[in-house]
PDB file of N, CA and C in Angstrom:
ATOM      1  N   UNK A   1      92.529  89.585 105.268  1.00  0.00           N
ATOM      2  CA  UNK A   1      92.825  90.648 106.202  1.00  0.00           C
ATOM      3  C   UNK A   1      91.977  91.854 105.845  1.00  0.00           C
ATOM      4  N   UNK A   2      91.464  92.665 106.950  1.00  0.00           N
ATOM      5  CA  UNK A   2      91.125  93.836 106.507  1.00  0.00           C
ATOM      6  C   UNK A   2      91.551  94.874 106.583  1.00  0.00           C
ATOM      7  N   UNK A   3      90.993  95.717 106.276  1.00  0.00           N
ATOM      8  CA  UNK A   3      91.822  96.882 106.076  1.00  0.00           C
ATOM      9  C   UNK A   3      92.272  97.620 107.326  1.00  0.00           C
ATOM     10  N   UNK A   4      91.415  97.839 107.932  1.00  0.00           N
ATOM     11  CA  UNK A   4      91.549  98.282 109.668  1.00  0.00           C
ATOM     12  C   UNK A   4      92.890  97.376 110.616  1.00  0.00           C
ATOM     13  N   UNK A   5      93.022  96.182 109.715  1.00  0.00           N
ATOM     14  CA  UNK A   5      94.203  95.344 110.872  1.00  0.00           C
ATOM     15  C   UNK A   5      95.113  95.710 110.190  1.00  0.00           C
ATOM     16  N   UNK A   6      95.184  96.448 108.906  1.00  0.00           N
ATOM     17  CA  UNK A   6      96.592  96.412 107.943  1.00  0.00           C
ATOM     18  C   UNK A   6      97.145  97.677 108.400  1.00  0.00           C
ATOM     19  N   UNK A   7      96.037  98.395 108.857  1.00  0.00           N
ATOM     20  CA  UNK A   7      96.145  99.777 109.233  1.00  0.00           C
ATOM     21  C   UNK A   7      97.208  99.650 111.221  1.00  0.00           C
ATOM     22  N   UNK A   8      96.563  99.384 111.394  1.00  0.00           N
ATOM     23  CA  UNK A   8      96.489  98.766 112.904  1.00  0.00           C
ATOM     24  C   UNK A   8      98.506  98.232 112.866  1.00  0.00           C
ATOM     25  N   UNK A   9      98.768  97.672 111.987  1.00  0.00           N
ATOM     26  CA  UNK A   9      99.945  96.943 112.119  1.00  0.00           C
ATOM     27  C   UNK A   9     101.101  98.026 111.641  1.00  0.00           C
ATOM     28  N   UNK A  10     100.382  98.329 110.780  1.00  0.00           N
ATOM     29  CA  UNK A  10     101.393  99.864 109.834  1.00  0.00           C
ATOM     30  C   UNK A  10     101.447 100.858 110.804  1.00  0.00           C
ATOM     31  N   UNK A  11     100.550 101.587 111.296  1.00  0.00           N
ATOM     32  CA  UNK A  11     100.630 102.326 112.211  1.00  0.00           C
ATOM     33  C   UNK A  11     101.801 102.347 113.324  1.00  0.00           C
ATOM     34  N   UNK A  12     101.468 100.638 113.833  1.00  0.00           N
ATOM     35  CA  UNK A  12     102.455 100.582 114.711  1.00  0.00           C
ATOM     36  C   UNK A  12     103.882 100.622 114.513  1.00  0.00           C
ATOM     37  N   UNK A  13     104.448  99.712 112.890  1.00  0.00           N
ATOM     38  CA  UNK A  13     105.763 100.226 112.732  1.00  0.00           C
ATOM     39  C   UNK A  13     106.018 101.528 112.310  1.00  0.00           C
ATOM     40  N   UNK A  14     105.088 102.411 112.353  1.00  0.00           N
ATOM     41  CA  UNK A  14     105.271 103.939 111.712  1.00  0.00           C
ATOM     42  C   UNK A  14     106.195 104.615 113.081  1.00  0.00           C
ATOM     43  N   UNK A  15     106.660 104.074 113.678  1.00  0.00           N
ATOM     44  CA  UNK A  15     107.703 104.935 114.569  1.00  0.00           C
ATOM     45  C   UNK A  15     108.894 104.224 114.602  1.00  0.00           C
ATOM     46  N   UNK A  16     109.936 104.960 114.681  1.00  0.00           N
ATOM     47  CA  UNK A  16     111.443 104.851 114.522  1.00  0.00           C
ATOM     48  C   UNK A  16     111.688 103.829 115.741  1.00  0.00           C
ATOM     49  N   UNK A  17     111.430 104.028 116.826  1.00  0.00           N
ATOM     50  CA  UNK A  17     111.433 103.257 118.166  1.00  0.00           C
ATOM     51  C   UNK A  17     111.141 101.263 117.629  1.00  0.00           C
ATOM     52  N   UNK A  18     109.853 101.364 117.453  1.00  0.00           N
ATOM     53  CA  UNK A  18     109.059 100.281 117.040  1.00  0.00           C
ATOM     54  C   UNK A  18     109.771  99.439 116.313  1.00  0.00           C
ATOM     55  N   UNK A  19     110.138 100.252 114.888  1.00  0.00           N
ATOM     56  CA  UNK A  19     110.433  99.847 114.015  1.00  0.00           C
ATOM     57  C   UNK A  19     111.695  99.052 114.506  1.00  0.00           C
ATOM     58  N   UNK A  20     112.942  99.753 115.004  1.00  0.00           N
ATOM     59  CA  UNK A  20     114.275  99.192 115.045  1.00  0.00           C
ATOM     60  C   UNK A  20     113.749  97.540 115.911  1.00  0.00           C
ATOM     61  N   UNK A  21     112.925  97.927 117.344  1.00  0.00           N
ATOM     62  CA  UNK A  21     112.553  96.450 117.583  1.00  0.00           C
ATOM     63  C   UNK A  21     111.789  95.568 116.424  1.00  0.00           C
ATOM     64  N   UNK A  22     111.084  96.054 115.570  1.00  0.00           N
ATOM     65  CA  UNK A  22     110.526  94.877 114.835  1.00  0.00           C
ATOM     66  C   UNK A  22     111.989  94.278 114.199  1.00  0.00           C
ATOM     67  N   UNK A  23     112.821  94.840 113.574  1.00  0.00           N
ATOM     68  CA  UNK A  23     113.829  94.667 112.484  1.00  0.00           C
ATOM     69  C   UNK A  23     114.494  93.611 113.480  1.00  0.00           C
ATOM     70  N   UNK A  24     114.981  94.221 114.526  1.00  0.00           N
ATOM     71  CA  UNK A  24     115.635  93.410 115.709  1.00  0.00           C
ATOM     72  C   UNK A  24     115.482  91.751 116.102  1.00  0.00           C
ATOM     73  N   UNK A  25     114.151  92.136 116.165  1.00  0.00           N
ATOM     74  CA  UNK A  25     113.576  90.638 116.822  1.00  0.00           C
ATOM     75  C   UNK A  25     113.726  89.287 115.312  1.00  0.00           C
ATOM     76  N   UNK A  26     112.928  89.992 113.940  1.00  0.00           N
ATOM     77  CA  UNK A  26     113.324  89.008 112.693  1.00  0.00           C
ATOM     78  C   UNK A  26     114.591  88.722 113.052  1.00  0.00           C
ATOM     79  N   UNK A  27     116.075  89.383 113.368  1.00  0.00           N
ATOM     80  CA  UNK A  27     116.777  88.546 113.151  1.00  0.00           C
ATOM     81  C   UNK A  27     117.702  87.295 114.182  1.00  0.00           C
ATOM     82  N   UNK A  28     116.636  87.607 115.631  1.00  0.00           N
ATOM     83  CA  UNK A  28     116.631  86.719 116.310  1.00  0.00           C
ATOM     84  C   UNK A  28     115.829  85.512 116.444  1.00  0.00           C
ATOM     85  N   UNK A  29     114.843  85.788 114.964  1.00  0.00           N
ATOM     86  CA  UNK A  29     113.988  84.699 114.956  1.00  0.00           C
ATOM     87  C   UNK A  29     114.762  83.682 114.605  1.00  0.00           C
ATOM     88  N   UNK A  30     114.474  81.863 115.303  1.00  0.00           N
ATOM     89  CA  UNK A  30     113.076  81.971 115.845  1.00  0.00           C
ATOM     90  C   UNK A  30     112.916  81.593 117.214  1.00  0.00           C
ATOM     91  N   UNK A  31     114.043  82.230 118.091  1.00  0.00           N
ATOM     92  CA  UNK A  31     114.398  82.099 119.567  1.00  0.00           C
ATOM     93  C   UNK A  31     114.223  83.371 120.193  1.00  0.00           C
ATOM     94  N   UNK A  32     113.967  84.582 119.278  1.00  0.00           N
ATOM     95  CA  UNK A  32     113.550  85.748 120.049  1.00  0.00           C
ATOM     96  C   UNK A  32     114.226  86.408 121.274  1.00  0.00           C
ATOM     97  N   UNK A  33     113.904  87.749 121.852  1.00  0.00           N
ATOM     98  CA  UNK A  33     114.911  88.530 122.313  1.00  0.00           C
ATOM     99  C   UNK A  33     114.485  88.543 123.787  1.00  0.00           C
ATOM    100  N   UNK A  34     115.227  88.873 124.988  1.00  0.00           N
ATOM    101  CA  UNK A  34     114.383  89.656 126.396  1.00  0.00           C
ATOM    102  C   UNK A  34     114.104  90.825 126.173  1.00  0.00           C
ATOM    103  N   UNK A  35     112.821  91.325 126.772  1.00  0.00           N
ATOM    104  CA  UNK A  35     112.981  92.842 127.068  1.00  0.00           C
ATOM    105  C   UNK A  35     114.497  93.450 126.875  1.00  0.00           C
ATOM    106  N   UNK A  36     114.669  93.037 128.828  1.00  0.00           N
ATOM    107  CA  UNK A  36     116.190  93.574 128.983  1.00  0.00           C
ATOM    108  C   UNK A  36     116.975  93.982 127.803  1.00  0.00           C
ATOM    109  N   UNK A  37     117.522  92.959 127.060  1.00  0.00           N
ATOM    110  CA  UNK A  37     117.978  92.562 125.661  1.00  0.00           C
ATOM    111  C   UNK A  37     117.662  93.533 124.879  1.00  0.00           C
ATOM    112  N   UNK A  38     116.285  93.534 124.379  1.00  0.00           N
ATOM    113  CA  UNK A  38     116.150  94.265 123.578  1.00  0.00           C
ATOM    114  C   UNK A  38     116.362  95.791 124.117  1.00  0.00           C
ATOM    115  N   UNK A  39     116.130  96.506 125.272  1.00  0.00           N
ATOM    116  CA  UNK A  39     115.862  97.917 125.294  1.00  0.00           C
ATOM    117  C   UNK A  39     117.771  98.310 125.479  1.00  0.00           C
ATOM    118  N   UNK A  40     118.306  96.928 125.561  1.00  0.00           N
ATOM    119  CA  UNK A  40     119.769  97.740 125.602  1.00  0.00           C
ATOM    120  C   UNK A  40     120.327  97.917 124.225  1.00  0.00           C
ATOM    121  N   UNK A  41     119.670  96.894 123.048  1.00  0.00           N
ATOM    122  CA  UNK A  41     120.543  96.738 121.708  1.00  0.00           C
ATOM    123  C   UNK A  41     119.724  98.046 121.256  1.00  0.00           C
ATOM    124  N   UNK A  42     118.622  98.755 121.930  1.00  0.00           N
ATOM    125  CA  UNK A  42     117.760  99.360 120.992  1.00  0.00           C
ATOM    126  C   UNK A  42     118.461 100.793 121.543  1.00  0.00           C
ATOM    127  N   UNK A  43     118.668 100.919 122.933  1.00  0.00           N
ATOM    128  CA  UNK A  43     119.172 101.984 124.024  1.00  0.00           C
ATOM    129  C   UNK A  43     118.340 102.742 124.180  1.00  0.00           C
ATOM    130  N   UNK A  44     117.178 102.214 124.989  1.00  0.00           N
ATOM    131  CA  UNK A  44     115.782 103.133 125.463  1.00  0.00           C
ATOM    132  C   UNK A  44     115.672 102.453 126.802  1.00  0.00           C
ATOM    133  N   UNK A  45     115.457 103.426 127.236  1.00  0.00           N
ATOM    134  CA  UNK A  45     115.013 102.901 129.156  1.00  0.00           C
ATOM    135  C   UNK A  45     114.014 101.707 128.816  1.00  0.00           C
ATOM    136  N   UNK A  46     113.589 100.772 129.576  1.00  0.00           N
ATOM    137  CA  UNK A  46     113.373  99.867 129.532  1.00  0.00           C
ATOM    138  C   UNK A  46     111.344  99.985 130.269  1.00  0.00           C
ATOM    139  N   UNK A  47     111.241 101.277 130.777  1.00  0.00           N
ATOM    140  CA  UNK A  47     109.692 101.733 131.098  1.00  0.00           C
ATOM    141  C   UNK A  47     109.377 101.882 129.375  1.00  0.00           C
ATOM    142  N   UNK A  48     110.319 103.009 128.743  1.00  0.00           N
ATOM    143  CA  UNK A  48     109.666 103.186 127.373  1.00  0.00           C
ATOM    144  C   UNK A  48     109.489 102.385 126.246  1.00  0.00           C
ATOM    145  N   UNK A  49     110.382 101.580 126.581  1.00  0.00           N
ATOM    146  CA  UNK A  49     110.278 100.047 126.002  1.00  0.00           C
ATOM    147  C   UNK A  49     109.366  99.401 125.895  1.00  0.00           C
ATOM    148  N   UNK A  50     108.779  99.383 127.261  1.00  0.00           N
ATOM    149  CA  UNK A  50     108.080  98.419 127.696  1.00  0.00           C
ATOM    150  C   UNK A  50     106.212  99.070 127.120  1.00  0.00           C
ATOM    151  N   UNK A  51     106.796 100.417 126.405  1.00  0.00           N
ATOM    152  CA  UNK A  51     105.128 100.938 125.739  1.00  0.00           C
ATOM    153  C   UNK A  51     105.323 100.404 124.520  1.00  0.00           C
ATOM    154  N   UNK A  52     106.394 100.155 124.167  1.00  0.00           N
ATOM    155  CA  UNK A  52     106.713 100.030 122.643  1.00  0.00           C
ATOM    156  C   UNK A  52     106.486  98.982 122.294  1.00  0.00           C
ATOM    157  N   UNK A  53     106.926  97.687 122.877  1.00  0.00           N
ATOM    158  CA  UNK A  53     106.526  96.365 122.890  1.00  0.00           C
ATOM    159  C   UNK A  53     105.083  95.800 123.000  1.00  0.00           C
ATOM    160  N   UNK A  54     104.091  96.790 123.844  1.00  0.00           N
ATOM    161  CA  UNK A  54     102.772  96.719 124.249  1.00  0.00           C
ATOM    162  C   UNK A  54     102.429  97.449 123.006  1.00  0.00           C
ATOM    163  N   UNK A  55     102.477  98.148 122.196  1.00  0.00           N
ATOM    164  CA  UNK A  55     102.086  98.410 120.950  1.00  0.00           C
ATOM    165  C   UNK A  55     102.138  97.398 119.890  1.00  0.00           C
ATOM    166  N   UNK A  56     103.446  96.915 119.788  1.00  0.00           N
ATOM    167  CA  UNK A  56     103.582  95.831 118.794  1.00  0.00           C
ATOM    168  C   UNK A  56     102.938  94.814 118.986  1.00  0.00           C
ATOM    169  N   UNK A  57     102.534  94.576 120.221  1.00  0.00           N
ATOM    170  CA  UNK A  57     102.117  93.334 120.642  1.00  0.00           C
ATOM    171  C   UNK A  57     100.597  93.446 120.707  1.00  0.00           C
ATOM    172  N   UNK A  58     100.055  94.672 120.508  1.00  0.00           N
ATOM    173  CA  UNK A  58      98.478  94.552 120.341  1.00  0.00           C
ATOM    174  C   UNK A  58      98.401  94.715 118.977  1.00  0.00           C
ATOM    175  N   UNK A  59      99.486  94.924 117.896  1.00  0.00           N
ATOM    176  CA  UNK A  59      99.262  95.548 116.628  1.00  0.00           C
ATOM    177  C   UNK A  59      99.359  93.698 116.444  1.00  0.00           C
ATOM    178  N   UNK A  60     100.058  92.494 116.983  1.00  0.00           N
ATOM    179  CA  UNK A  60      99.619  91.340 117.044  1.00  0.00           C
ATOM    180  C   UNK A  60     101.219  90.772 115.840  1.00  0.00           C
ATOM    181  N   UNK A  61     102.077  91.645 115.634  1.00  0.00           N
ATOM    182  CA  UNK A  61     103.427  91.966 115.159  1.00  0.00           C
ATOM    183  C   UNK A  61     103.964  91.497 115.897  1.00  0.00           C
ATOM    184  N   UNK A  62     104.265  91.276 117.293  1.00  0.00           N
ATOM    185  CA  UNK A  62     104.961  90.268 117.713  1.00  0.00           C
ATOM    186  C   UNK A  62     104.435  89.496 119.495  1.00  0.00           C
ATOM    187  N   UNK A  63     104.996  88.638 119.748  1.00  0.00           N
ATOM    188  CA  UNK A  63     104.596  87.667 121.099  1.00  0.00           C
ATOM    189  C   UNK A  63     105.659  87.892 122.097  1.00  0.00           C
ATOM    190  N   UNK A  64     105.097  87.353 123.107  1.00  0.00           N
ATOM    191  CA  UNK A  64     105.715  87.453 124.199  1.00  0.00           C
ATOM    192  C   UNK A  64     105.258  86.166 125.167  1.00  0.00           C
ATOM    193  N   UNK A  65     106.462  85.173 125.793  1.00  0.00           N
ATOM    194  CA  UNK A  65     106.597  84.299 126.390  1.00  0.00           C
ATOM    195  C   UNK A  65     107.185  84.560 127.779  1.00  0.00           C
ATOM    196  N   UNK A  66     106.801  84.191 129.071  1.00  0.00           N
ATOM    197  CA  UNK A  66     107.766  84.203 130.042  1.00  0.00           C
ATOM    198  C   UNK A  66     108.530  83.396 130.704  1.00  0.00           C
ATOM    199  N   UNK A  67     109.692  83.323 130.491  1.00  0.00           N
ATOM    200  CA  UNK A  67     110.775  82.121 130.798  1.00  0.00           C
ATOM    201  C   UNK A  67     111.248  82.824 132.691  1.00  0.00           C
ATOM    202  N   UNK A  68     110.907  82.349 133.553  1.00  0.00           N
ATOM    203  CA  UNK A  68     111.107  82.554 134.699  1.00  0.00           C
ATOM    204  C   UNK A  68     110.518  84.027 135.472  1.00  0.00           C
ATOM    205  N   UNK A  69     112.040  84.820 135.607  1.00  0.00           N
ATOM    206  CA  UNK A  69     112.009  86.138 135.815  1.00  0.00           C
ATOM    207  C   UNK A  69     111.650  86.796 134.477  1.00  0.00           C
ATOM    208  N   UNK A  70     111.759  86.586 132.969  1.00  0.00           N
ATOM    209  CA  UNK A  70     112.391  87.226 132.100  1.00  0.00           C
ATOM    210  C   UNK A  70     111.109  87.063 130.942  1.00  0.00           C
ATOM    211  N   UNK A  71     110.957  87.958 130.016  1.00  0.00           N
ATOM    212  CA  UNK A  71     109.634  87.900 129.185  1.00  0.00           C
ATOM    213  C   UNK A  71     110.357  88.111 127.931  1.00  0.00           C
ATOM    214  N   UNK A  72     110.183  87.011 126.638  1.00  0.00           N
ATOM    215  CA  UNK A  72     111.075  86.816 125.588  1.00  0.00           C
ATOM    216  C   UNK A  72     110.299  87.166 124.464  1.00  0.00           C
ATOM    217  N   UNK A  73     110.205  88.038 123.674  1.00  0.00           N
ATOM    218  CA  UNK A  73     109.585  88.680 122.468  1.00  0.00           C
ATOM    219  C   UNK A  73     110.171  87.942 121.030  1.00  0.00           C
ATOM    220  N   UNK A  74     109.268  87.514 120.388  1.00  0.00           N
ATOM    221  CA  UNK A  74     109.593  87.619 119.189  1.00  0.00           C
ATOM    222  C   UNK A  74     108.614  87.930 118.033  1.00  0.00           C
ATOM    223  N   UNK A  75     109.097  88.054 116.799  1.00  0.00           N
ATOM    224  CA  UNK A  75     108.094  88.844 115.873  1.00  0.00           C
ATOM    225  C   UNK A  75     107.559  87.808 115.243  1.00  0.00           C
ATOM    226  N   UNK A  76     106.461  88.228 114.721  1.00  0.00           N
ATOM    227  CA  UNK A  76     105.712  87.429 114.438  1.00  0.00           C
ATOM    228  C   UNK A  76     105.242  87.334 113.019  1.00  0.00           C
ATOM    229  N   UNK A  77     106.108  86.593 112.396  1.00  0.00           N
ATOM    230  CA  UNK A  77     106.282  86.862 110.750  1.00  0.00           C
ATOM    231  C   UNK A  77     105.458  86.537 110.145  1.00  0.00           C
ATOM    232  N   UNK A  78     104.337  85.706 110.934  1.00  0.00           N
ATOM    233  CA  UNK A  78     102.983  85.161 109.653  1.00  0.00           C
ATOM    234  C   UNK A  78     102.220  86.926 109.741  1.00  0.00           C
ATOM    235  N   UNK A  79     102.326  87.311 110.307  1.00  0.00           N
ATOM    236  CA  UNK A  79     101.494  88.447 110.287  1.00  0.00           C
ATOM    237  C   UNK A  79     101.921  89.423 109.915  1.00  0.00           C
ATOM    238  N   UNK A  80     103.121  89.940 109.519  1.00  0.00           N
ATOM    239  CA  UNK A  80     104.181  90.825 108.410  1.00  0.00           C
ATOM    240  C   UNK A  80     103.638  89.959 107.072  1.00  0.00           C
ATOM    241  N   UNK A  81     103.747  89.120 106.805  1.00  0.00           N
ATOM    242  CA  UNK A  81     103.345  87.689 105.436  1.00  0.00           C
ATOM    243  C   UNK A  81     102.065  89.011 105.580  1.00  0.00           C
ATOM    244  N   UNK A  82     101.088  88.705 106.545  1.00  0.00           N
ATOM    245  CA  UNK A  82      99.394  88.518 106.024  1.00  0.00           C
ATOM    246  C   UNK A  82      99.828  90.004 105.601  1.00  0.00           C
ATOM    247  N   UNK A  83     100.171  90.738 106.005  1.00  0.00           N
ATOM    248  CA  UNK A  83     100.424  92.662 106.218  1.00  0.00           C
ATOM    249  C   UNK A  83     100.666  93.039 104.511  1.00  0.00           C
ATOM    250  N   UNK A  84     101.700  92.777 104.364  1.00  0.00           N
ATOM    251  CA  UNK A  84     102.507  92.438 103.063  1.00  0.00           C
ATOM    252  C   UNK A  84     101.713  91.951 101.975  1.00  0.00           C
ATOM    253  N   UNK A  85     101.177  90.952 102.269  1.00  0.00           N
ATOM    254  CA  UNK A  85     100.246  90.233 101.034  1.00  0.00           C
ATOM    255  C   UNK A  85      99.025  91.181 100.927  1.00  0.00           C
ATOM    256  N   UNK A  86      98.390  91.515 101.815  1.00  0.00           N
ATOM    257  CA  UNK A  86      96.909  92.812 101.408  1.00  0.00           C
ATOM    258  C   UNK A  86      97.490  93.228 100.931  1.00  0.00           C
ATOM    259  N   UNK A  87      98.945  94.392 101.202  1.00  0.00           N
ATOM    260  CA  UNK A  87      98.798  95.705 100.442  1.00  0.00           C
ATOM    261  C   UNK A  87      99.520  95.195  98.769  1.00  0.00           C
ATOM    262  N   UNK A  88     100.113  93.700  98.631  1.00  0.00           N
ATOM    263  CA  UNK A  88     100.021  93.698  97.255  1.00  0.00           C
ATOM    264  C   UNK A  88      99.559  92.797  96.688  1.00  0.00           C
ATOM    265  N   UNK A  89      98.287  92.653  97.345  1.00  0.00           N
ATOM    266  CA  UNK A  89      97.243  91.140  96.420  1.00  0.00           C
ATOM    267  C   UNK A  89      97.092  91.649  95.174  1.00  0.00           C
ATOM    268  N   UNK A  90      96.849  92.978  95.155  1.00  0.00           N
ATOM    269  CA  UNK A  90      96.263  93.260  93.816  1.00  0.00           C
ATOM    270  C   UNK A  90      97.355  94.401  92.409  1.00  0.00           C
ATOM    271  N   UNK A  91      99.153  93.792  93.198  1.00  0.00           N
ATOM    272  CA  UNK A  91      99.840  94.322  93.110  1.00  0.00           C
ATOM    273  C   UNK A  91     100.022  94.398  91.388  1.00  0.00           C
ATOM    274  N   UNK A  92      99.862  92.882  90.170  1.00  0.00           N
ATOM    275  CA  UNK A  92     100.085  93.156  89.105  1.00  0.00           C
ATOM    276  C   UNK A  92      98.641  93.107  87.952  1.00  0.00           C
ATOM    277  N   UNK A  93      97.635  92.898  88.639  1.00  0.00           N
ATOM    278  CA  UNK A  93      96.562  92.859  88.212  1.00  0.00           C
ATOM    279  C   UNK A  93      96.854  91.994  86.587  1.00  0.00           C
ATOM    280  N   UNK A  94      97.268  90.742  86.797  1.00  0.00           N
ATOM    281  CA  UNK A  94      97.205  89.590  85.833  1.00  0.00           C
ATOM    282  C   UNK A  94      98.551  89.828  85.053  1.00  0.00           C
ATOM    283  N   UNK A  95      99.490  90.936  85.667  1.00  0.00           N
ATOM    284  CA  UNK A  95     100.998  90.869  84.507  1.00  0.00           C
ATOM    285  C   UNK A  95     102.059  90.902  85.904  1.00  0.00           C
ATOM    286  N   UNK A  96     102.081  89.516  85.820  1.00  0.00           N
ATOM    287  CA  UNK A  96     103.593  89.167  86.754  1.00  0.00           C
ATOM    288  C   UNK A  96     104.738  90.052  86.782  1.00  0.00           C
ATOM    289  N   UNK A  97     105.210  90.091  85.654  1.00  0.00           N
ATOM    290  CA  UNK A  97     106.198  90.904  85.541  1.00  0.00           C
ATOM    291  C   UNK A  97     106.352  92.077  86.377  1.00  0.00           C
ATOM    292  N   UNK A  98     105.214  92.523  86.764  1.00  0.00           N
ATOM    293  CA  UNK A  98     105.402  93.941  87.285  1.00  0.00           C
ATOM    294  C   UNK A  98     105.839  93.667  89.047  1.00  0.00           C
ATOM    295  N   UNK A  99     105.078  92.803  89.346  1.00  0.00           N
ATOM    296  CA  UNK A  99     105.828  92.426  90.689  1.00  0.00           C
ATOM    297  C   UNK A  99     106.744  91.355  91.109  1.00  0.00           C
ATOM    298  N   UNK A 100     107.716  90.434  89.885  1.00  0.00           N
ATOM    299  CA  UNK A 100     108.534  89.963  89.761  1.00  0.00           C
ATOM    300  C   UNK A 100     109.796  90.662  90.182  1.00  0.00           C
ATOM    301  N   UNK A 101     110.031  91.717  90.066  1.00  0.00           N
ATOM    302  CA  UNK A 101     111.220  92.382  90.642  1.00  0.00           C
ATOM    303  C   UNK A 101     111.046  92.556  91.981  1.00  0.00           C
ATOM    304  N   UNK A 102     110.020  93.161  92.718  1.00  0.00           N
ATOM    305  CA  UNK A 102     110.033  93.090  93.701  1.00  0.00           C
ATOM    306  C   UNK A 102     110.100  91.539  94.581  1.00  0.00           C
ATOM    307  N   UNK A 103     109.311  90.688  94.146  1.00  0.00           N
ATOM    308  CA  UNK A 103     109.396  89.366  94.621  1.00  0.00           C
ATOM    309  C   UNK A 103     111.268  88.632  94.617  1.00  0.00           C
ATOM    310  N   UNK A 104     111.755  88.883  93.650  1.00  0.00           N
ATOM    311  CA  UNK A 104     113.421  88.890  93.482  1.00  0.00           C
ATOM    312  C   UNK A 104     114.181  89.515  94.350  1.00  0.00           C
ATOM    313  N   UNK A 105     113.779  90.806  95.015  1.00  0.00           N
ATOM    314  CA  UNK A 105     114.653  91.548  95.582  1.00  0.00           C
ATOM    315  C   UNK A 105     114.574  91.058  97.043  1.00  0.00           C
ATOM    316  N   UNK A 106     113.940  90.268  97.546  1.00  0.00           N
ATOM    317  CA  UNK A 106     113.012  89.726  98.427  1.00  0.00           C
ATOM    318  C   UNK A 106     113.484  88.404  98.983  1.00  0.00           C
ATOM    319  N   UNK A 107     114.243  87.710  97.780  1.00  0.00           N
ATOM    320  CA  UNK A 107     114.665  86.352  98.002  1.00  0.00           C
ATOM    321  C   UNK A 107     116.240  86.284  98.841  1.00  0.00           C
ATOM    322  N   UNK A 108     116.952  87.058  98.396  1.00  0.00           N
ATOM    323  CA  UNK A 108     117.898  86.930  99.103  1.00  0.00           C
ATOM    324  C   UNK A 108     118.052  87.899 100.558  1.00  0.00           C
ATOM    325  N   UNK A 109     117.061  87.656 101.079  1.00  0.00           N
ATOM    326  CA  UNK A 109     117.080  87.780 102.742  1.00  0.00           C
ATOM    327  C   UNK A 109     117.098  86.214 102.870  1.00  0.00           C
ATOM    328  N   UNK A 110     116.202  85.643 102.196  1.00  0.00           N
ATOM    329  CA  UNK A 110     116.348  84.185 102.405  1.00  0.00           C
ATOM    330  C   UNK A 110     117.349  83.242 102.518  1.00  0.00           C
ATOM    331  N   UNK A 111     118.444  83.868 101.676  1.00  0.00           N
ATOM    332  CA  UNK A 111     119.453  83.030 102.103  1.00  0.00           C
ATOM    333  C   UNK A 111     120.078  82.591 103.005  1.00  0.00           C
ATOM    334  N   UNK A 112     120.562  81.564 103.745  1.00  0.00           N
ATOM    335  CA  UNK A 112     121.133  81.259 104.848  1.00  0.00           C
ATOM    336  C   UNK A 112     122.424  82.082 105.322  1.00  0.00           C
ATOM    337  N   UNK A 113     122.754  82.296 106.584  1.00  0.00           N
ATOM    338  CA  UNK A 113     123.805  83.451 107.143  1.00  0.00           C
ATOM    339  C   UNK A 113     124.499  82.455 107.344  1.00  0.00           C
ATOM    340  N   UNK A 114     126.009  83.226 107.564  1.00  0.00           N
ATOM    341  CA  UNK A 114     126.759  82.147 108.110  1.00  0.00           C
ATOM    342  C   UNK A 114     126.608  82.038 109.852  1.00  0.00           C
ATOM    343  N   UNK A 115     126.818  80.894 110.393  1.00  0.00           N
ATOM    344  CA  UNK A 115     127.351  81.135 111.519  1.00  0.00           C
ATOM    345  C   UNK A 115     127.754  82.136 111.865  1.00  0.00           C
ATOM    346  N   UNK A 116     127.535  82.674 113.558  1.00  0.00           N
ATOM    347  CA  UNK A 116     128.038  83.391 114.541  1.00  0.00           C
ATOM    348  C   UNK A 116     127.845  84.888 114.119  1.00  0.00           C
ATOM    349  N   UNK A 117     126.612  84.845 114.452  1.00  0.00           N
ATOM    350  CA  UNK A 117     126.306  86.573 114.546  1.00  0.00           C
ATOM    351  C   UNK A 117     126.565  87.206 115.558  1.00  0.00           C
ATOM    352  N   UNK A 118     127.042  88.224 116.079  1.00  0.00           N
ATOM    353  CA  UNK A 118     127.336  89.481 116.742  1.00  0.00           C
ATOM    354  C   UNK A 118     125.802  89.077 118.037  1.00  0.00           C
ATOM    355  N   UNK A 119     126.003  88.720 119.162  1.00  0.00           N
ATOM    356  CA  UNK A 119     124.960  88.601 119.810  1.00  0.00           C
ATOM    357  C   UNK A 119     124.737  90.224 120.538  1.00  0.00           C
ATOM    358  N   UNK A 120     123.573  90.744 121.556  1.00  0.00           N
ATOM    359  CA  UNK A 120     123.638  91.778 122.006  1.00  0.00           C
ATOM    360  C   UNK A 120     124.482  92.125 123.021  1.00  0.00           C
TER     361      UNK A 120
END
């Protein structure tokens, strides 16, 4: 990755708006959200939405599919991975340890949820 796309992607979650949809959509992965959907769980008119999503979606952070009437977003986690990995390829410079805690703190998102989340 270079530096200009790491920039490019950061930028885009650098707003409060953005951000709550990126957070949003991970945890509808990997069936992803509607517009509609999203601008009501987020509570933004659905024009301003619809800039916010066109940001994320050129920052290449998340996709968009159209199922009929309806256009279904989801994020796009290899590219948070690639985002993530530049800014710490060169995170312990040959002493693990130093980014072992962070890599730990990290794992238990991984864990499996239970059944029946709170839908929007």
């Amino acid at each position: 990755m270079e530096s200009e796309d790491a920039i490019v992607a950061l930028a885009a979650l650098a707003q409060s708006t953005r951000l709550d949809v990126f957070r949003l959509l991970v945890k509808y992965e990997p069936d992803g959200l509607a517009a509609g959907d999203i601008a009501k769980a987020i509570a933004v008119p659905q024009n301003t939405m619809s800039s916010h999503l066109s940001v994320l979606s050129r920052a290449g952070l998340i996709s968009a599919r159209r199922f009929s009437r309806s256009t279904v977003y989801r994020a796009e986690l290899n590219r948070l991975r690639r985002v993530v990995l530049f800014m710490l390829q060169d995170c312990c410079d040959g002493r693990p340890e130093i980014c072992a805690p962070l890599i730990e703190d990290l794992m238990p998102c991984c864990q499996p949820r239970p059944k029946g989340r709170a839908d929007v």
